[in-house]
Structure formats: structure tokens, C-alpha cells
C-alpha atoms as a PDB file:
ATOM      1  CA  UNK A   1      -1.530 -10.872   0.432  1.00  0.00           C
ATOM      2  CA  UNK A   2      -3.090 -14.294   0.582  1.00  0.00           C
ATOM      3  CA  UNK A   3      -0.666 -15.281   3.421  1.00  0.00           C
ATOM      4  CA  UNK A   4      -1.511 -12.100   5.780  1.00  0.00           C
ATOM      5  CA  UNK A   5      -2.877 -13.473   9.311  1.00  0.00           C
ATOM      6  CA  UNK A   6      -5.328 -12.049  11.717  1.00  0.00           C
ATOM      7  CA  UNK A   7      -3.105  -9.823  13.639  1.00  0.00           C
ATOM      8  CA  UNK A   8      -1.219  -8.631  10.216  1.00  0.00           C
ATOM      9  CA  UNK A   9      -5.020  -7.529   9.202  1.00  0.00           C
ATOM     10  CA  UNK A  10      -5.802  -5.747  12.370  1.00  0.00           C
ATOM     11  CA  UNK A  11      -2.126  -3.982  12.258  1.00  0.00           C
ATOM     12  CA  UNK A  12      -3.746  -2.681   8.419  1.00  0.00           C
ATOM     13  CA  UNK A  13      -6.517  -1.681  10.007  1.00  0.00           C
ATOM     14  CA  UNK A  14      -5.492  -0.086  12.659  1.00  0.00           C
ATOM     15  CA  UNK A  15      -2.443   1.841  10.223  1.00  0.00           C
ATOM     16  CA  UNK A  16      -4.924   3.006   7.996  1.00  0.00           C
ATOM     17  CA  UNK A  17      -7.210   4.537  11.027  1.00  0.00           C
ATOM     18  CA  UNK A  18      -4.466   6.458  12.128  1.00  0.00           C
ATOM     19  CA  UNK A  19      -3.502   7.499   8.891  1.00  0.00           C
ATOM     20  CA  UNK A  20      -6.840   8.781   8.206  1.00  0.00           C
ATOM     21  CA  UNK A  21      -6.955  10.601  11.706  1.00  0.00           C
ATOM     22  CA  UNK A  22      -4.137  12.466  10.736  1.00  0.00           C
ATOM     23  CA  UNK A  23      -5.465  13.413   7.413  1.00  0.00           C
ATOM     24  CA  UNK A  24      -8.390  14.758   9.096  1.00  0.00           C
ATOM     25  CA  UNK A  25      -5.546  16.761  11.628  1.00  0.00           C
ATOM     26  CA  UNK A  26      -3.798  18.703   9.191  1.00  0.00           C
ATOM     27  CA  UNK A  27      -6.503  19.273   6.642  1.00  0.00           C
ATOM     28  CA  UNK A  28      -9.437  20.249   9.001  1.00  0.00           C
ATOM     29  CA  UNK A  29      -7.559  20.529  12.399  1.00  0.00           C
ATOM     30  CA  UNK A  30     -10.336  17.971  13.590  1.00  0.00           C
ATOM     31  CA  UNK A  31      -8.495  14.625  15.413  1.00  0.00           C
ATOM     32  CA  UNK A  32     -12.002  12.324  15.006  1.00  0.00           C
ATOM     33  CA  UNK A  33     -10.492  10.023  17.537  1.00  0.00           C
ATOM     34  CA  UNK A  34     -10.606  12.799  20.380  1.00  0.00           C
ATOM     35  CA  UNK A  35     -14.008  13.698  18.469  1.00  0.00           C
ATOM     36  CA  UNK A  36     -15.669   9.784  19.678  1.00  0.00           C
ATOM     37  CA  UNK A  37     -13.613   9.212  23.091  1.00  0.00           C
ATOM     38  CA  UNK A  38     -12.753  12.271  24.611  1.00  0.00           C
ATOM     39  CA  UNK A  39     -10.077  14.695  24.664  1.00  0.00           C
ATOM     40  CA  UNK A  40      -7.289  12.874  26.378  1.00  0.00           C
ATOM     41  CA  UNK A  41      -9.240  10.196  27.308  1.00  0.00           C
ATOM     42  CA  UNK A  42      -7.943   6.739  28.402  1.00  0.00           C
ATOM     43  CA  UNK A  43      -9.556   4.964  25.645  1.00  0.00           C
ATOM     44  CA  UNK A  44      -8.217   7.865  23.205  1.00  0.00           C
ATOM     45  CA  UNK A  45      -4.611   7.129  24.308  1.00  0.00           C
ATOM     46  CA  UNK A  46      -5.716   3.351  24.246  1.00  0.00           C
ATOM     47  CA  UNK A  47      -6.191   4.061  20.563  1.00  0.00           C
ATOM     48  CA  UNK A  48      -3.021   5.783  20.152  1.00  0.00           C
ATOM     49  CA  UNK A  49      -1.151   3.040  21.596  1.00  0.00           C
ATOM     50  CA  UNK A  50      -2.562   0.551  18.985  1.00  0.00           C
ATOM     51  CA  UNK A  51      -1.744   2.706  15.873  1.00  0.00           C
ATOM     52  CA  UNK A  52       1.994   3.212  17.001  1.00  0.00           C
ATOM     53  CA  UNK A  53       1.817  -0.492  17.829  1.00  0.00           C
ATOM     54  CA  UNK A  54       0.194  -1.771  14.813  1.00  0.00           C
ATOM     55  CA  UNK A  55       3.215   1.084  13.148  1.00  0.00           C
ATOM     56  CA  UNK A  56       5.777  -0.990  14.894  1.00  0.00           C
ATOM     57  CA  UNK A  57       4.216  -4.163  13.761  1.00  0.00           C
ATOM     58  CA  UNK A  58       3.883  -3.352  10.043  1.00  0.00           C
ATOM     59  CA  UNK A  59       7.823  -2.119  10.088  1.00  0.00           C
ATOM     60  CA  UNK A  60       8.333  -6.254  11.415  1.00  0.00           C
ATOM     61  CA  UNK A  61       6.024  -7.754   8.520  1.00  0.00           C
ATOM     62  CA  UNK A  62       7.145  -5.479   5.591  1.00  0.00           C
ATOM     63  CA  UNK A  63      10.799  -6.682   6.680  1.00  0.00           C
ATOM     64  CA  UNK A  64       9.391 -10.253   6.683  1.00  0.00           C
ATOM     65  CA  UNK A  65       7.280  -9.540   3.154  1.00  0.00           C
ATOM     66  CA  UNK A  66      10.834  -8.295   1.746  1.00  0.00           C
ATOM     67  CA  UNK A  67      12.752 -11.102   2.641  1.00  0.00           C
ATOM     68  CA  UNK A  68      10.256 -13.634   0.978  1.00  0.00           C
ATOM     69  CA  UNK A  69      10.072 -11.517  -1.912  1.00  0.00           C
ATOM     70  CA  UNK A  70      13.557 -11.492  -2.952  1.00  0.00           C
END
């Protein structure tokens, strides 16, 4: 963990946000993102983007993690 970068942080981050979101979907049927921007809403699907990014990202850098591991 001591070797993680900026961006791998923010990819965490951003993971663990849309994790939580979709906790909060399918044990309240509340999406908290929609709740702060907006149904829809540009910066809503700006925040979707990032998560499946960040998803995309994380699948890269646990590859990298494994490789240095073994």
C-alpha cells in the first residue's frame, strides 16, 4: 500500500463511493448520487463515468499489484 500513487487513491475513492451508492440502491432503493445532483443530471452521469472508470482502473493496478506480488 505504501507504493499506491495519487490517481491509484482517487480510483479507491471513487470505487468505494460507488460501492456505497449501490448499497444504498438495493437496501433502501435510494441512489444518494441522484439524491445531491439530480436525477439524470450531467454531473450525475459525470459521476458515473468516474466510478466505471476508476472500476476499469483498479482491474489495471490489481493486475499490476499481482504481478509484483508473486
Amino acid at each position: 500500500m505504501d507504493n499506491l500513487n495519487a490517481a491509484d487513491w482517487i480510483a479507491i475513492i471513487l470505487v468505494i463511493i460507488g460501492a456505497l451508492n449501490w448499497g444504498l440502491v438495493g437496501l433502501a432503493k435510494w441512489n444518494l448520487v441522484s439524491a445531491i445532483f439530480g436525477e439524470n443530471s450531467a454531473m450525475a452521469r459525470a459521476i458515473y463515468i468516474l466510478v466505471g472508470v476508476a472500476g476499469l482502473y483498479l482491474i489495471f493496478l490489481s493486475m499490476q499489484l499481482t504481478k509484483h506480488a508473486g
